[in-house]
C-alpha atoms as a PDB file:
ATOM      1  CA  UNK A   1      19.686 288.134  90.266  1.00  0.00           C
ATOM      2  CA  UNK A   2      21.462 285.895  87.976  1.00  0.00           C
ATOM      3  CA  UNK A   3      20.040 282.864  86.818  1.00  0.00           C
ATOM      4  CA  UNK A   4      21.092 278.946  86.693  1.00  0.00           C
ATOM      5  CA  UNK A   5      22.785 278.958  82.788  1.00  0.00           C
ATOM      6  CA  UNK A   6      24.676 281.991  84.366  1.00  0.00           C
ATOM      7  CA  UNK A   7      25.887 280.811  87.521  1.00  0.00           C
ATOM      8  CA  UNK A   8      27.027 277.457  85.554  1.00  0.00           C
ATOM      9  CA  UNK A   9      28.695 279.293  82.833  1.00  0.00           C
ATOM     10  CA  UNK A  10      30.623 281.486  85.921  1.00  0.00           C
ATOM     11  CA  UNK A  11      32.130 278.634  87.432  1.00  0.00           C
ATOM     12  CA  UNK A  12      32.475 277.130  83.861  1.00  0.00           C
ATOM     13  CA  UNK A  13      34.568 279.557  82.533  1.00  0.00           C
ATOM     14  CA  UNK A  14      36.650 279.302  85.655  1.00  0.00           C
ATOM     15  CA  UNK A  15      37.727 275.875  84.950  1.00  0.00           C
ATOM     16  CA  UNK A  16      34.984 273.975  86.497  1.00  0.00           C
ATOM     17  CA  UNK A  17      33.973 272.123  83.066  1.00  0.00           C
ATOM     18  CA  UNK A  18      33.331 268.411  83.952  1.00  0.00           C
ATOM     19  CA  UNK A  19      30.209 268.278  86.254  1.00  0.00           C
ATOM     20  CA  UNK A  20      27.963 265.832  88.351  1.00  0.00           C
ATOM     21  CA  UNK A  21      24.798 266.528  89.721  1.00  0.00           C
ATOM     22  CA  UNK A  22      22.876 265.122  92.688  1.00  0.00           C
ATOM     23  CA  UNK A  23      19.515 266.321  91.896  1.00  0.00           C
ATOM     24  CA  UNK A  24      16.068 265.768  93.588  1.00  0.00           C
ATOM     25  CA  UNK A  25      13.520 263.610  91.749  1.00  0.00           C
ATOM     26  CA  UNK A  26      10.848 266.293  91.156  1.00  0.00           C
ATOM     27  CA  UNK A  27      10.322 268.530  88.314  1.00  0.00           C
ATOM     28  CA  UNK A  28      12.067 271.688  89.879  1.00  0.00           C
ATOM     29  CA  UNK A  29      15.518 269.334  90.073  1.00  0.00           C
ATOM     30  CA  UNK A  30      15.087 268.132  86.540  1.00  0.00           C
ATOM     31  CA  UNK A  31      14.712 272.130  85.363  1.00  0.00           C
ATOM     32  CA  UNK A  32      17.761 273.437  87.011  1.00  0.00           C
ATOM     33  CA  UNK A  33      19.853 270.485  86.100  1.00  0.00           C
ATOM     34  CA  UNK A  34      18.402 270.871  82.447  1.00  0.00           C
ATOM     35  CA  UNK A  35      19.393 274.639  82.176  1.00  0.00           C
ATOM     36  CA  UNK A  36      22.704 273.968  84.111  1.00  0.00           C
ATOM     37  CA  UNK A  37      23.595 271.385  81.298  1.00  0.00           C
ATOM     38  CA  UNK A  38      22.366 273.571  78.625  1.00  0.00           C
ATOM     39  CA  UNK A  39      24.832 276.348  79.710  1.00  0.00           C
ATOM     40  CA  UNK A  40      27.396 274.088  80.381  1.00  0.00           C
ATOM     41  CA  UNK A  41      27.627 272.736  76.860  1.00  0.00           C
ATOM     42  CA  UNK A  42      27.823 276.113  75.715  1.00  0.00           C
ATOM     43  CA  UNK A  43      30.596 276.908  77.730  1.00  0.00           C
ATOM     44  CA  UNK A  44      32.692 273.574  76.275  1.00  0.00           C
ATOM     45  CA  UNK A  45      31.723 271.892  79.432  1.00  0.00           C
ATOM     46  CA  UNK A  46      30.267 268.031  79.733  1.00  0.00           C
ATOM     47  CA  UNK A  47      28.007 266.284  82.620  1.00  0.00           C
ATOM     48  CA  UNK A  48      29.784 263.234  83.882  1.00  0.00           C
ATOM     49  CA  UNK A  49      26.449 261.982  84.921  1.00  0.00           C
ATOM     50  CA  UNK A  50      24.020 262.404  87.156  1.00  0.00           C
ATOM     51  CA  UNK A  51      22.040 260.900  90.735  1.00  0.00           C
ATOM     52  CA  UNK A  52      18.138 262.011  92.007  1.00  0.00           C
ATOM     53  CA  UNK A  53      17.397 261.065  95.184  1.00  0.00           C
ATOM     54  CA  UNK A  54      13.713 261.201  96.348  1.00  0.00           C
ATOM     55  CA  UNK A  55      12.658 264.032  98.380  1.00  0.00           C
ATOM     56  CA  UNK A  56      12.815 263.583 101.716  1.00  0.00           C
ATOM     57  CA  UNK A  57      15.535 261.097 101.904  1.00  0.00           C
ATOM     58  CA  UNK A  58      17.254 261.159 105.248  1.00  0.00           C
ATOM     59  CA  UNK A  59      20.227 259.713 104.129  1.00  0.00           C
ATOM     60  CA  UNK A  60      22.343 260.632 101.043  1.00  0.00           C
ATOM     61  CA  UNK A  61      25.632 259.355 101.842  1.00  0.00           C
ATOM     62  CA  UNK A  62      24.846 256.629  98.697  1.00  0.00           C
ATOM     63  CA  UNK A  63      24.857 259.761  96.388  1.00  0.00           C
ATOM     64  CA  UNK A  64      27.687 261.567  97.466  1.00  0.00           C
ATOM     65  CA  UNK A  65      29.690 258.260  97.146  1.00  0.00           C
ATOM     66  CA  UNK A  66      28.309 257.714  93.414  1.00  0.00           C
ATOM     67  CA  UNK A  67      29.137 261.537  92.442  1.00  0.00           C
ATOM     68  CA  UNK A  68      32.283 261.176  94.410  1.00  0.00           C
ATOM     69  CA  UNK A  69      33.695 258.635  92.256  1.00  0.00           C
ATOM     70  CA  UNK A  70      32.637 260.476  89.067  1.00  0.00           C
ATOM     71  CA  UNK A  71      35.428 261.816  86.846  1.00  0.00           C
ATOM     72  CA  UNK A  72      33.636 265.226  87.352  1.00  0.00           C
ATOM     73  CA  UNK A  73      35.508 268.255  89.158  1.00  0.00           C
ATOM     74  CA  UNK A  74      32.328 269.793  90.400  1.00  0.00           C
ATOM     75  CA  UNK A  75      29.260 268.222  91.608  1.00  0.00           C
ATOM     76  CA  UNK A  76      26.284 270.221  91.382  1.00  0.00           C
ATOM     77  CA  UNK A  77      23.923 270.261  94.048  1.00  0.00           C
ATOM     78  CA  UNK A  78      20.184 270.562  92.439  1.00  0.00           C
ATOM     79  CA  UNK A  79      18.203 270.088  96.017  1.00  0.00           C
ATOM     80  CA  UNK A  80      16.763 272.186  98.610  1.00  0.00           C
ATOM     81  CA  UNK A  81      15.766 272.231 102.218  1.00  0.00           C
ATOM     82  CA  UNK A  82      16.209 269.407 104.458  1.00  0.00           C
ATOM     83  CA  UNK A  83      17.444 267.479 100.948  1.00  0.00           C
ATOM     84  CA  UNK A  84      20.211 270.326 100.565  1.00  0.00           C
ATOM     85  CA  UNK A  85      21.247 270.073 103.890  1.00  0.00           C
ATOM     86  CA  UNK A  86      21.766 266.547 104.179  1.00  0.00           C
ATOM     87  CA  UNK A  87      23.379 266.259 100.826  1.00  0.00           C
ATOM     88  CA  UNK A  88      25.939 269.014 102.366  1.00  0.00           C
ATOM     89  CA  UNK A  89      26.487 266.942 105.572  1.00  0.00           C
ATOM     90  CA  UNK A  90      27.189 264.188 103.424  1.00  0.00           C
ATOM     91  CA  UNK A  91      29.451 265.460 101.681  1.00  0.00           C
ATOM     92  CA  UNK A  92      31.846 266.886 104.435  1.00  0.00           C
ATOM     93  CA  UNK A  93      31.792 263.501 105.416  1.00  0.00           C
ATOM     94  CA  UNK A  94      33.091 262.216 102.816  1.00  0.00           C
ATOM     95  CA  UNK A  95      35.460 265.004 102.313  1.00  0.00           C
ATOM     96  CA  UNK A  96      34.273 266.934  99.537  1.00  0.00           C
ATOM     97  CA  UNK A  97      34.695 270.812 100.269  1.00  0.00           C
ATOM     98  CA  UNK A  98      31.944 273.114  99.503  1.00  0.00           C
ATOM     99  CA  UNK A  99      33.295 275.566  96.716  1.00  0.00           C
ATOM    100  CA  UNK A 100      30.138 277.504  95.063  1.00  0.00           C
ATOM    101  CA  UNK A 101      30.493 280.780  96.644  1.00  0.00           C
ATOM    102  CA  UNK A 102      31.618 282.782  93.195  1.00  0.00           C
ATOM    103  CA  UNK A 103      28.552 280.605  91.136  1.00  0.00           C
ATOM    104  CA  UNK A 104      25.914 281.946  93.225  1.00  0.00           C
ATOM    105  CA  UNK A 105      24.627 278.198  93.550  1.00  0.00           C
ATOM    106  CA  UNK A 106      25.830 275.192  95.745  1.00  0.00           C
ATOM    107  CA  UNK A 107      28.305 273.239  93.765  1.00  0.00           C
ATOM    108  CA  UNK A 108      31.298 270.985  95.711  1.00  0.00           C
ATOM    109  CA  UNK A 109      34.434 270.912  94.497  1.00  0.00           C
ATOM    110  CA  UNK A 110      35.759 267.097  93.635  1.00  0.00           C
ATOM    111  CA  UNK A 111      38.934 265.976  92.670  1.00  0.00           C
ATOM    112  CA  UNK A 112      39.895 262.904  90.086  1.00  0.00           C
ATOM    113  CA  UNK A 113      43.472 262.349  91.757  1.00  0.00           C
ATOM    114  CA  UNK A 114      41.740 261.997  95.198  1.00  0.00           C
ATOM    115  CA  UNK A 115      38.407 259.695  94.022  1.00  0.00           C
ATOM    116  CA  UNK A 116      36.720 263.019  94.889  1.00  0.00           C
ATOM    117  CA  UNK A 117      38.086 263.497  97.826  1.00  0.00           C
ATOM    118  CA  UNK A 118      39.440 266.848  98.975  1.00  0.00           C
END
């Protein structure tokens, strides 16, 4: 099964170099987003930035829209569960298309001409 640094340098190498990550404030969200910008900067990739959001937060529209306008072309998604889900619904609507399926892991696709918008 491959692993976070892998999945990040996948979508890395295809041209998905400028990341943001909405991570959950716990020490499992901190880890992936760690190893994710380890492989990253490996790969000639950057992190725009980043936004944790406690666990268990029932809304996360205020992260999408932070991530959203982020120069980054993909944000990473470093929750789970409930927190995963409602990151995802937030993003859809918002506009931001899900785009992760080669990495393995959820990422979004964003786009700087559109504020993140796609």
């Amino acid at each position: 099964m491959p692993t976070i640094p892998m999945r990040s340098r996948t979508v890395a190498r295809q041209g998905g170099k400028r990341w943001y990550f909405i991570t959950a404030d716990y020490a499992g969200g901190h880890d992936i987003v760690n190893a994710a910008r380890a492989a990253l900067e490996k790969e000639g990739g950057s992190v725009a930035g980043e936004v944790r959001h406690p666990l268990g937060a029932s809304d996360s529209s205020s992260t999408v829209v932070r991530a959203q306008g982020s120069d980054a072309g993909v944000i990473g998604l470093a929750s789970f569960g409930g927190d995963l889900v409602n990151v995802i619904t937030s993003a859809r609507e918002f506009g931001i298309r899900a785009g992760g399926a080669r990495s393995g892991w959820p990422v979004c696709a964003a786009s700087a001409n559109s504020g993140g918008r796609r």
